[in-house]
Protein backbone atom coordinates (compact mmCIF):
# COMPACT_ATOMS: atom_id res chain seq x y z
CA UNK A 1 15.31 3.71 25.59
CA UNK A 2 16.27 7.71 26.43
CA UNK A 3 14.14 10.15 24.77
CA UNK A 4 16.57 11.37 21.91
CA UNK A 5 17.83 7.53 20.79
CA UNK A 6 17.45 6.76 17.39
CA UNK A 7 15.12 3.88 17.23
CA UNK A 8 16.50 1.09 14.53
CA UNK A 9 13.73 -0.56 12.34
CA UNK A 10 13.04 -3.61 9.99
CA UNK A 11 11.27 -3.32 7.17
CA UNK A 12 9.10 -6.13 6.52
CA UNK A 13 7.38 -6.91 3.36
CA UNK A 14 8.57 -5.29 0.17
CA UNK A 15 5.58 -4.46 -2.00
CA UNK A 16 4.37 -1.26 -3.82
CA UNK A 17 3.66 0.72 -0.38
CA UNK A 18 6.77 -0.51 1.55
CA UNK A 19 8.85 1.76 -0.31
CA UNK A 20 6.39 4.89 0.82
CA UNK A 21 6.79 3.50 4.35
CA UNK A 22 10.66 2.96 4.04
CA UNK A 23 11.32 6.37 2.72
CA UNK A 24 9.54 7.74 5.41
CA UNK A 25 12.34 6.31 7.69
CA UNK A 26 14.81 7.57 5.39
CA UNK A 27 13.47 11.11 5.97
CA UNK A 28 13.33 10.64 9.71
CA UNK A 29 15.67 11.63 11.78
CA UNK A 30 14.13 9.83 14.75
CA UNK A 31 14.61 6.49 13.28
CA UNK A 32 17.15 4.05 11.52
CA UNK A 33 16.02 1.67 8.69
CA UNK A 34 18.75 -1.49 9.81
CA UNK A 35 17.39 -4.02 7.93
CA UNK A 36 14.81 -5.96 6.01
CA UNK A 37 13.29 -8.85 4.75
CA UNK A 38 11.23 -10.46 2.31
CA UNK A 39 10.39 -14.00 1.21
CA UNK A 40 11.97 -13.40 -2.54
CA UNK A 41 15.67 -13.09 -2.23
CA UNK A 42 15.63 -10.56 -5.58
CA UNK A 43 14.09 -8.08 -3.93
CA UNK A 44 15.20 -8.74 -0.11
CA UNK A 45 18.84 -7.33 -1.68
CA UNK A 46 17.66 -4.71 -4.28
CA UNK A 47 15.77 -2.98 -1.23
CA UNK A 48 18.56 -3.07 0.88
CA UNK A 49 21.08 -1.96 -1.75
CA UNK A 50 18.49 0.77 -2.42
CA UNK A 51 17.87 1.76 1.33
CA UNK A 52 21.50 0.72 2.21
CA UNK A 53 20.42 -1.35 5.19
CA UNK A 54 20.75 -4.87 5.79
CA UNK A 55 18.76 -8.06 4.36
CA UNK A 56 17.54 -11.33 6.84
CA UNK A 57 16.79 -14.64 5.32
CA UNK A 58 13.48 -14.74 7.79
CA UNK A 59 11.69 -12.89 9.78
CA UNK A 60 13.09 -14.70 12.95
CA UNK A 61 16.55 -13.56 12.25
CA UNK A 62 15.09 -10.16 12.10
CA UNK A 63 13.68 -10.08 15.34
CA UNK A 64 16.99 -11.12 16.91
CA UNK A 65 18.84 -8.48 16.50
CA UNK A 66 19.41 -6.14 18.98
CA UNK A 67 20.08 -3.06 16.96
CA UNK A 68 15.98 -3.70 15.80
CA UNK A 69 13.64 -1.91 17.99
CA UNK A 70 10.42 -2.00 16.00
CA UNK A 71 9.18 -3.39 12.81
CA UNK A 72 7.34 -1.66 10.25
CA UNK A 73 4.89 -4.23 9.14
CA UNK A 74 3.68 -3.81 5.03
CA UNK A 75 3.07 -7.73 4.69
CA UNK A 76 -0.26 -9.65 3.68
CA UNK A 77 -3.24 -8.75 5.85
CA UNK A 78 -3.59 -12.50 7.08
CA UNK A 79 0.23 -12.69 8.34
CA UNK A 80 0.17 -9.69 10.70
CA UNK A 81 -1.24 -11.19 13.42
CA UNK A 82 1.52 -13.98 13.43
CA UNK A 83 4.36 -11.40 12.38
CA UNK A 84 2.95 -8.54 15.09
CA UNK A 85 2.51 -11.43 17.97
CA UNK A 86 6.05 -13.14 17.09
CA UNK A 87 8.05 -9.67 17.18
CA UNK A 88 5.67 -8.48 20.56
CA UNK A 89 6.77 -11.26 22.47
CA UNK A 90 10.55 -10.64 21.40
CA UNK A 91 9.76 -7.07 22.64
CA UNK A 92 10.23 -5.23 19.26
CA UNK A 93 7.40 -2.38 18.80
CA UNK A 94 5.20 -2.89 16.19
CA UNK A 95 4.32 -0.35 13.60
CA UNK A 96 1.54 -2.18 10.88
CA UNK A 97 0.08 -0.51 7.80
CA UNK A 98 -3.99 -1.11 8.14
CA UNK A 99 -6.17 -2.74 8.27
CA UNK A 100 -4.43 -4.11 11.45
CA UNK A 101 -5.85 -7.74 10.14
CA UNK A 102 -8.37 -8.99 8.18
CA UNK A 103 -10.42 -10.71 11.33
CA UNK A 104 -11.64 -9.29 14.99
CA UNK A 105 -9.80 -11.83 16.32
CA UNK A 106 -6.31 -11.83 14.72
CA UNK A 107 -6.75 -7.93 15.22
CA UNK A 108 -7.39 -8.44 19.35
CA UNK A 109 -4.21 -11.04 19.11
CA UNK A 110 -2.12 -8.17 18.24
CA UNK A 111 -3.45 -5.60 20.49
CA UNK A 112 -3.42 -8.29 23.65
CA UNK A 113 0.46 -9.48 22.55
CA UNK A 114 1.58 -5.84 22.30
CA UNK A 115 -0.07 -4.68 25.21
CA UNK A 116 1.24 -7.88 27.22
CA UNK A 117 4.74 -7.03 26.10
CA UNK A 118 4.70 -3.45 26.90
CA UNK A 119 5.50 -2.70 23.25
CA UNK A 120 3.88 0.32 21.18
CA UNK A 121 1.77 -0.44 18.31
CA UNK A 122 0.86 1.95 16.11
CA UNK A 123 -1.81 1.27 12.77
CA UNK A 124 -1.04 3.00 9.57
CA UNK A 125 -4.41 5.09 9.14
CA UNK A 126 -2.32 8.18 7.98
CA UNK A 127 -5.77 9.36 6.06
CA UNK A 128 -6.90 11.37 8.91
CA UNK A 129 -3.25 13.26 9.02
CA UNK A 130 -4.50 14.80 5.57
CA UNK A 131 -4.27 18.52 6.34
CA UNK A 132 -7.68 18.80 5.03
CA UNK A 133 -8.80 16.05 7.42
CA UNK A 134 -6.89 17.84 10.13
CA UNK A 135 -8.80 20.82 9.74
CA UNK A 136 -12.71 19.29 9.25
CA UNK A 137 -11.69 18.11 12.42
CA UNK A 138 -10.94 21.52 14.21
CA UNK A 139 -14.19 22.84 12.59
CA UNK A 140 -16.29 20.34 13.74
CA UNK A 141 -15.06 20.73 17.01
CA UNK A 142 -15.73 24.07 17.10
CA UNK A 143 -19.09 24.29 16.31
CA UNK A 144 -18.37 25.96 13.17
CA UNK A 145 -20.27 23.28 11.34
CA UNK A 146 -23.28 23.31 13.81
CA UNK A 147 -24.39 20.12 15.10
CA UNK A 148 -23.67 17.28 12.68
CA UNK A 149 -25.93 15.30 11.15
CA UNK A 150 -24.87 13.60 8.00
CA UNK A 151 -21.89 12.34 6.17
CA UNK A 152 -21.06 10.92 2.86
CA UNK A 153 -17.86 9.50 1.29
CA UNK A 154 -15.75 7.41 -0.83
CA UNK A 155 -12.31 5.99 -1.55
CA UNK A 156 -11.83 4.31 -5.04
CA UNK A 157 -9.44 3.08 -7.59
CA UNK A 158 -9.13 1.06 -10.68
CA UNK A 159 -6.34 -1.19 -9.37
CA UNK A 160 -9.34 -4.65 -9.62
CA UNK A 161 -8.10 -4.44 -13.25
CA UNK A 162 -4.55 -4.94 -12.12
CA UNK A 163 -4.98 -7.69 -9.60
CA UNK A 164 -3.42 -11.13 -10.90
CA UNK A 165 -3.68 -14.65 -9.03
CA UNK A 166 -0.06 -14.01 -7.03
CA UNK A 167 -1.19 -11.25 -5.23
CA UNK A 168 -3.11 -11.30 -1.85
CA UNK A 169 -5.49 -9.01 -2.93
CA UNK A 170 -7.15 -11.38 -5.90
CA UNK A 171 -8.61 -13.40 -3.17
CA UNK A 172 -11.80 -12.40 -1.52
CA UNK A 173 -11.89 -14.36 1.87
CA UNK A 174 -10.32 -14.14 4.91
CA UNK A 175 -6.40 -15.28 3.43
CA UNK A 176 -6.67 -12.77 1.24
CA UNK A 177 -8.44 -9.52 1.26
CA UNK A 178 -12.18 -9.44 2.26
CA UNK A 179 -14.23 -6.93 1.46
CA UNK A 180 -11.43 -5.54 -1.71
CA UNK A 181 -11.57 -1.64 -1.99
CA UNK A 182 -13.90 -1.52 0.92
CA UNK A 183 -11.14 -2.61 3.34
CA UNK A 184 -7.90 -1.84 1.21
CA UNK A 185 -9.03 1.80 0.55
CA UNK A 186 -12.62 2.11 2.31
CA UNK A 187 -11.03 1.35 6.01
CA UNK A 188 -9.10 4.67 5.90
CA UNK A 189 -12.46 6.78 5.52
CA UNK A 190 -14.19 4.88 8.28
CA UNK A 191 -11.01 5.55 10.65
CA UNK A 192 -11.38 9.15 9.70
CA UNK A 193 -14.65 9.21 9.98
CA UNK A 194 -14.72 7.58 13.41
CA UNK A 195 -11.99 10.42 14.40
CA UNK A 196 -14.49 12.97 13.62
CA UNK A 197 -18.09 11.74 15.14
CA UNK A 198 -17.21 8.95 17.37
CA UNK A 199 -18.21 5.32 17.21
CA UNK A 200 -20.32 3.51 14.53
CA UNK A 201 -23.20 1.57 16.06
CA UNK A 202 -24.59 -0.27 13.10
CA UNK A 203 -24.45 -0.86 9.53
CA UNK A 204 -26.23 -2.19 6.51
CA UNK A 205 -23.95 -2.75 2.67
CA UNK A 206 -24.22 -4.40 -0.51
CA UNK A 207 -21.63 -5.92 -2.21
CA UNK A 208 -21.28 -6.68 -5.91
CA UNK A 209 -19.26 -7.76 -8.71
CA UNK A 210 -19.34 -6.61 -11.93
CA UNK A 211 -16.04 -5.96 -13.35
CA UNK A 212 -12.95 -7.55 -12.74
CA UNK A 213 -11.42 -10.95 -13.11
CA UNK A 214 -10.56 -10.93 -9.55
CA UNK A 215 -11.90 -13.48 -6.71
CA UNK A 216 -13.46 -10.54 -4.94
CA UNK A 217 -16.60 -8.61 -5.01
CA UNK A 218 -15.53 -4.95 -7.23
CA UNK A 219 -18.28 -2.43 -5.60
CA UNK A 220 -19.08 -1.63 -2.07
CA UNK A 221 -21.74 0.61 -0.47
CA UNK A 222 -22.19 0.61 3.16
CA UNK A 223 -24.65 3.41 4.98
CA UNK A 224 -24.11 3.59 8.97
CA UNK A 225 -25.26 4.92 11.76
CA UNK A 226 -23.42 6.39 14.59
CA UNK A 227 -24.10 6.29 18.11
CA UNK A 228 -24.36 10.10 18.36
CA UNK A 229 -27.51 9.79 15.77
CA UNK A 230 -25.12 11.01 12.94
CA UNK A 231 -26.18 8.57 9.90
CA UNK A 232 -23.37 8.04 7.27
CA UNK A 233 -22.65 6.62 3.90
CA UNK A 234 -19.19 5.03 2.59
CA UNK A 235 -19.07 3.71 -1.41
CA UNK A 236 -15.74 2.18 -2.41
CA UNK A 237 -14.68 0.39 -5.68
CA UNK A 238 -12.25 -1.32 -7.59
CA UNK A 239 -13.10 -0.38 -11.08
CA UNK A 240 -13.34 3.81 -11.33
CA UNK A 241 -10.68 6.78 -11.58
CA UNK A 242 -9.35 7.86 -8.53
CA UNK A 243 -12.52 8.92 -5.82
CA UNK A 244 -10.89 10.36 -2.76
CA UNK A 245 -13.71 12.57 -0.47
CA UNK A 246 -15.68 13.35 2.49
CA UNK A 247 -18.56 15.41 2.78
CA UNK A 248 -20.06 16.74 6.29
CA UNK A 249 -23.14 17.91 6.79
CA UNK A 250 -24.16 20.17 9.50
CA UNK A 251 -27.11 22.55 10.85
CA UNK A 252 -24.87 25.98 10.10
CA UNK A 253 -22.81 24.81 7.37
CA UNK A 254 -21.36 21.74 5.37
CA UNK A 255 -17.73 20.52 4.62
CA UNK A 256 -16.45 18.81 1.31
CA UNK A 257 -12.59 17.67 1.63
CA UNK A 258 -11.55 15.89 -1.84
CA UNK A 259 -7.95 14.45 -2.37
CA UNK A 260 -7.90 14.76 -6.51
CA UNK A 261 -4.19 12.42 -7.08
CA UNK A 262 -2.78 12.97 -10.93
CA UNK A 263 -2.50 10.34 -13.26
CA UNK A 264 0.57 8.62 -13.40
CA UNK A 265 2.28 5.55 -13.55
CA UNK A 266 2.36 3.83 -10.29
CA UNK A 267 6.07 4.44 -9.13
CA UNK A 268 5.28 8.41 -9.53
CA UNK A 269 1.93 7.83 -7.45
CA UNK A 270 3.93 6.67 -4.92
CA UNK A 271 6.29 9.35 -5.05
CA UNK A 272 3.36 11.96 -3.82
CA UNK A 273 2.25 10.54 -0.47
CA UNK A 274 5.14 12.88 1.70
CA UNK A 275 3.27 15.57 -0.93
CA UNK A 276 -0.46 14.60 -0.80
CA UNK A 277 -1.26 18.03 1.19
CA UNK A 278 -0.98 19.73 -2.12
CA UNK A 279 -3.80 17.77 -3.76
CA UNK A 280 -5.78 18.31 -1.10
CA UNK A 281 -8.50 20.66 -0.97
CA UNK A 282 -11.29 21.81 1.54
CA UNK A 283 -15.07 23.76 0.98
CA UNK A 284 -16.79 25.42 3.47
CA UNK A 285 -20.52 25.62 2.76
CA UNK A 286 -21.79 28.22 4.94
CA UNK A 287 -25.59 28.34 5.84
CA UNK A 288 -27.14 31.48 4.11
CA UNK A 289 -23.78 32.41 1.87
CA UNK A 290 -23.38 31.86 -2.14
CA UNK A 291 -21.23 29.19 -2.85
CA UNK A 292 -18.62 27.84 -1.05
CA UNK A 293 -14.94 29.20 0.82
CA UNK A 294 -12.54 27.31 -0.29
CA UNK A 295 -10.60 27.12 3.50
CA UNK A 296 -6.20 27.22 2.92
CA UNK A 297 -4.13 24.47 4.52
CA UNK A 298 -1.11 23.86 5.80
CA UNK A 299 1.23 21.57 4.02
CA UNK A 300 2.53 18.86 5.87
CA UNK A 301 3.81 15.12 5.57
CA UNK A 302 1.63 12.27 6.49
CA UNK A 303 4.03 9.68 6.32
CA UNK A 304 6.63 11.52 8.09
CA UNK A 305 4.64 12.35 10.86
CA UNK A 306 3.29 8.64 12.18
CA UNK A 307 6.72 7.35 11.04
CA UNK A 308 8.12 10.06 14.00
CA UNK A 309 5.39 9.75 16.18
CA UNK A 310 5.80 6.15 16.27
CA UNK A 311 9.51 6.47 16.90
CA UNK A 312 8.39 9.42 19.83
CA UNK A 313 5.68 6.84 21.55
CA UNK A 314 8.75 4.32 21.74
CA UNK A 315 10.97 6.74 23.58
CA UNK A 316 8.89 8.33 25.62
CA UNK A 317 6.11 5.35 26.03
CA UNK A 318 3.33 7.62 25.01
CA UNK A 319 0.07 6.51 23.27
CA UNK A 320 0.02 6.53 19.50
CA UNK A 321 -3.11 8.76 18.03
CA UNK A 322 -3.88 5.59 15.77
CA UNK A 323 -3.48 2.86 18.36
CA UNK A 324 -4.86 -0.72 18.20
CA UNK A 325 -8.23 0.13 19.91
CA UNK A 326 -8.92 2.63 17.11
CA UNK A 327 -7.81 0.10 13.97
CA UNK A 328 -10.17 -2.42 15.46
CA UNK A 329 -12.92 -0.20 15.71
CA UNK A 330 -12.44 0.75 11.92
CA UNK A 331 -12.00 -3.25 11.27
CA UNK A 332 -15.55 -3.58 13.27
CA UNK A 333 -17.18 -1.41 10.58
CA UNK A 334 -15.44 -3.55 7.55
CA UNK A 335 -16.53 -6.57 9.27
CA UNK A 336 -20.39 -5.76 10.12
CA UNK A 337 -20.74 -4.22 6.62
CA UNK A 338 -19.46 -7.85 4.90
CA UNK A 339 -21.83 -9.94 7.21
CA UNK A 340 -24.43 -7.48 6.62
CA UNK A 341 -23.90 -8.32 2.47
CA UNK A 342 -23.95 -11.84 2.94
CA UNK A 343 -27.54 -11.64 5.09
CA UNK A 344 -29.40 -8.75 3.86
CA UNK A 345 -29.61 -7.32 7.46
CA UNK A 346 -28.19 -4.66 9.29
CA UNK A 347 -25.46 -5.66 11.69
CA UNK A 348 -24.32 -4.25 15.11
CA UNK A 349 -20.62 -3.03 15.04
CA UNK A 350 -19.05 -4.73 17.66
CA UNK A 351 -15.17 -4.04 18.73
């Protein structure tokens, strides 16, 4: 493929976040949304009246077509290691929204098949595009933090209370969704997080349920330590208002980013993501200075921008920023923290 083709794409899976992922393509002008598919007929042809692409009857006749390039993966956590493998090995590039899978090993599957096929796969951890994630990153960087040496965060959402028995989600075990808000939301912060201090070396969480009618535990809180020294702390649940922050500590100063989303129905919430910048805000906490600086950023499109980078990596064969080493190192955290619930010990993370 020549640097300026358009690359054609398949949508797969056609659930609340799809249509965040699928009008990402629309805005692209590096990519073509072809066709799609999903197991309910309904809503295979509603999608691709509303996208004006093309429906398949099954994944396999997806994957056949020559005008598909790549497939943007928004499926079930426990079918993207078959999905990612099958379309690999029919050399289609493999975008997948995270966690990459719900086990080590379906995650290493997918990494091995792509990398055996000399196909790019890219993990949706757009999180750390936040502008304000961007930028904690450039401070820390440059020293204007100091040397770190603590961080705190959490990523919560009432959406337990609207989990029903058809949806993946309800289940807590490995065919669902282990770990609930911990790896649906949670994952994202510990991707970020290992963007900004490196790798996680061990890990110690509790795990309870206390709310909701779903199969799966409702409140997560998982304290870490990185390899640097750095110790850390991630909550997540599945039963508050909207919690969206990090906090960074350092010897010369500290660093609070907080995404703060409006309440609205779902279909508007999804409408914000190639708009999140603007809820976005970052404090600087400087050592020996009342209160904080409130630092401006840049408003940019999260979506957008893996959505083009992935189509970029295709054409050019570069390496994507959120590759498959980097989704199962943020899967490795998910995974030590739920072994570490079940035995009341601290685990080694292990990629």
């Amino acid at each position: 493929m020549n640097k300026g083709d358009v690359v054609g794409v398949a949508q797969i899976g056609i659930g609340g976040w799809s249509t965040v992922i699928a009008d990402g393509a629309k805005r692209s002008e590096k990519v073509k949304l072809v066709t799609c598919f999903t197991r309910t007929p309904e809503k295979r042809k509603a999608f691709a009246q509303k996208y004006e692409c093309d429906e398949e009857k099954s994944f396999e006749d997806v994957i056949k077509r020559d005008d598909v390039d790549a497939v943007l993966l928004t499926t079930p956590n426990a079918v993207h290691a078959e999905q990612a493998v099958l379309a690999a090995q029919c050399g289609k590039h493999v975008f997948v929204d995270k966690p990459i899978a719900n086990t080590m090993d379906d995650g290493k599957k997918i990494v091995k098949a792509c990398e055996e096929a000399g196909v790019v796969l890219l993990v949706g951890h757009d999180m750390r595009r936040l502008a304000g994630n961007r930028k904690v990153k450039e401070l820390i960087d440059s020293g204007a933090i100091g040397d770190p040496i603590q961080v705190e965060s959490n990523f919560s959402h009432s959406l337990g209370f609207e989990l029903t028995p058809d949806k993946f989600r309800w289940r807590g075990d490995d065919s669902g969704c282990p770990a609930g808000s911990l790896m649906t939301m949670g994952i994202h912060h510990v991707d970020t997080l290992n963007y900004f201090f490196g790798p996680i070396k061990s890990a110690f969480a509790y795990f309870n349920k206390l709310y909701i009618p779903a199969e799966v535990e409702d409140v997560y809180a998982t304290i870490f330590e990185f390899e640097s020294g750095v110790l850390g702390y991630l909550g997540s649940n599945y039963a508050s208002p909207k919690a969206n922050w990090i906090y960074a500590y350092g010897t010369k100063a500290n660093l609070l980013c907080s995404l703060a989303l409006p309440e609205v129905p779902f279909e508007e919430y999804l409408k914000i993501w190639p708009v999140v910048d603007r809820y976005t805000k970052l404090l600087f906490f400087e050592k020996g200075k009342d209160g904080p600086q409130e630092i401006p950023l840049t408003e940019g499109d999260i979506i957008l921008e893996q959505i083009d980078e992935f189509a970029d990596c295709i054409r050019t064969g570069a390496k994507p920023e959120t590759d498959g080493q980097g989704a199962l190192a943020a899967l490795a955290l998910i995974r030590a923290a739920i072994d570490s619930a079940a035995t009341g010990k601290s685990v080694d993370v292990k990629v």
